[in-house]
Protein backbone atom coordinates (compact mmCIF):
# COMPACT_ATOMS: atom_id res chain seq x y z
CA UNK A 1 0.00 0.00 0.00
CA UNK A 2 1.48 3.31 -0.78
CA UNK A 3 1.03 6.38 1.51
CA UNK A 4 0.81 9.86 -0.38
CA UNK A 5 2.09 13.14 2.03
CA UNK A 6 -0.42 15.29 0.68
CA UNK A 7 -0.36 14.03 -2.77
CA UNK A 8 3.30 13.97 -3.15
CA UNK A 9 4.81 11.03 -3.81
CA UNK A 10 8.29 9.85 -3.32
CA UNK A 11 10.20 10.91 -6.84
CA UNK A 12 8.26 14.29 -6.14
CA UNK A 13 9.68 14.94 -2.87
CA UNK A 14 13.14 13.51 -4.77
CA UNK A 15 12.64 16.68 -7.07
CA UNK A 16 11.20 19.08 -4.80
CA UNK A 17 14.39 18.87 -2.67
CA UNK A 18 16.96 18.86 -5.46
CA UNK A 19 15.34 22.25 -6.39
CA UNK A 20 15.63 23.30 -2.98
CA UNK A 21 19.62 22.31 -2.20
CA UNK A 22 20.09 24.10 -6.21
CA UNK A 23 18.29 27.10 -5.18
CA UNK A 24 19.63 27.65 -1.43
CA UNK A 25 22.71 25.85 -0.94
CA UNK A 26 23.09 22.72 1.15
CA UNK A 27 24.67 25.01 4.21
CA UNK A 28 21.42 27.51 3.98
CA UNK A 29 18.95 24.13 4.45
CA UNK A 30 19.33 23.86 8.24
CA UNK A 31 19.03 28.06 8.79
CA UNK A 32 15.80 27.75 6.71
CA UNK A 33 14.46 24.49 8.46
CA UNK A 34 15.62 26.42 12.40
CA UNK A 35 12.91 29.31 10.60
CA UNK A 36 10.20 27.29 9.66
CA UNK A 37 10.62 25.01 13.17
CA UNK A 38 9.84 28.19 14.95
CA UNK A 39 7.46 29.73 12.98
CA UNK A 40 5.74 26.45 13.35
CA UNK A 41 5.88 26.81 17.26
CA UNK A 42 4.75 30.57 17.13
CA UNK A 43 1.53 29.17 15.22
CA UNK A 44 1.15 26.00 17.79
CA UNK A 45 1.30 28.28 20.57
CA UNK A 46 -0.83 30.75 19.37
CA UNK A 47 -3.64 28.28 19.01
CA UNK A 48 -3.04 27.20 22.23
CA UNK A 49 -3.43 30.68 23.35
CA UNK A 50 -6.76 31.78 21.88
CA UNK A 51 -7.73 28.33 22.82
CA UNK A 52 -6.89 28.73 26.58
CA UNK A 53 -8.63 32.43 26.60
CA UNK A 54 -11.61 30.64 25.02
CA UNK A 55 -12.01 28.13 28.06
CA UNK A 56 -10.98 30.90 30.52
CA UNK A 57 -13.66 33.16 29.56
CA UNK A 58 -15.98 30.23 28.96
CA UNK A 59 -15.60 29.51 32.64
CA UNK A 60 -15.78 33.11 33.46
CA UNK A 61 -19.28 33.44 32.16
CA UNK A 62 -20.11 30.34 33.64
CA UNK A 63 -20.43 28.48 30.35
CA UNK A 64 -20.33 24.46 31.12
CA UNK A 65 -17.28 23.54 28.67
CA UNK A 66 -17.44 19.72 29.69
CA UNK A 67 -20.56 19.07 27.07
CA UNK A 68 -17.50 18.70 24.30
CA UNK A 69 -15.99 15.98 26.23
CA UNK A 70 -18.85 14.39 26.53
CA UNK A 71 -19.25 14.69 22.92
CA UNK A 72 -16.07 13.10 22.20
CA UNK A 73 -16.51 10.55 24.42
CA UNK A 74 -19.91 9.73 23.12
CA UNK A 75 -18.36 9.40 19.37
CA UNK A 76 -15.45 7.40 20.35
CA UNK A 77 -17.91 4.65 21.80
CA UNK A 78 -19.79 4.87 18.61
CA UNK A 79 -16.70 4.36 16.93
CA UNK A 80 -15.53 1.63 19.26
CA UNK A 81 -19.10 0.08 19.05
CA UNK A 82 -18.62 -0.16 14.89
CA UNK A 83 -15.38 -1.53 15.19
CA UNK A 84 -16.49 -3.98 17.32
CA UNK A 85 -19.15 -5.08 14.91
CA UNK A 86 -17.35 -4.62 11.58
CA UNK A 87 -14.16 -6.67 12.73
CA UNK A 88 -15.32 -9.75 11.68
CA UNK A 89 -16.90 -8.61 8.87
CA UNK A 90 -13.49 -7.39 7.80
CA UNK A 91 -11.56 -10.35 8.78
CA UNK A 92 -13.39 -12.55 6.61
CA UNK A 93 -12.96 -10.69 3.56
């Protein structure tokens, strides 16, 4: 079975880098990969910021946030529960 990373496959990732080494230089790779790391982070962190004020002023207000775990929950029996029943269903195919 062959995995795609969105799309890509492997001689297009092959080419994709070759392009990048031509146009930046093998020593410029790691400076550029360090910038995208943290950009990266900066993003993550952000999220996790407006996520946190989100909840904070959810609790503030006295909205009950514990209905979306309870959600979650909820579908990850569901999902459990189909597993359960398509198992053998898959086995014996």
């Amino acid at each position: 079975m062959k995995t795609h990373l969105l799309f890509i496959s492997g001689p297009e990732i092959f080419v994709i880098i070759l392009i990048v080494v031509m146009l930046f230089g093998a020593k410029r790779i790691p400076e550029i990969a360090r910038g995208l790391g943290k950009g990266m982070r900066q993003i993550k962190d952000a999220t996790n910021d407006i996520k946190n004020e989100i909840n904070e002023t959810a609790k503030n207000q006295g909205i009950d946030t514990e209905f979306a775990k309870d959600i979650k929950k909820s579908v990850e029996d569901v999902k459990d529960n189909i597993d359960d029943f398509t198992g053998p269903i898959k086995r014996s195919l």
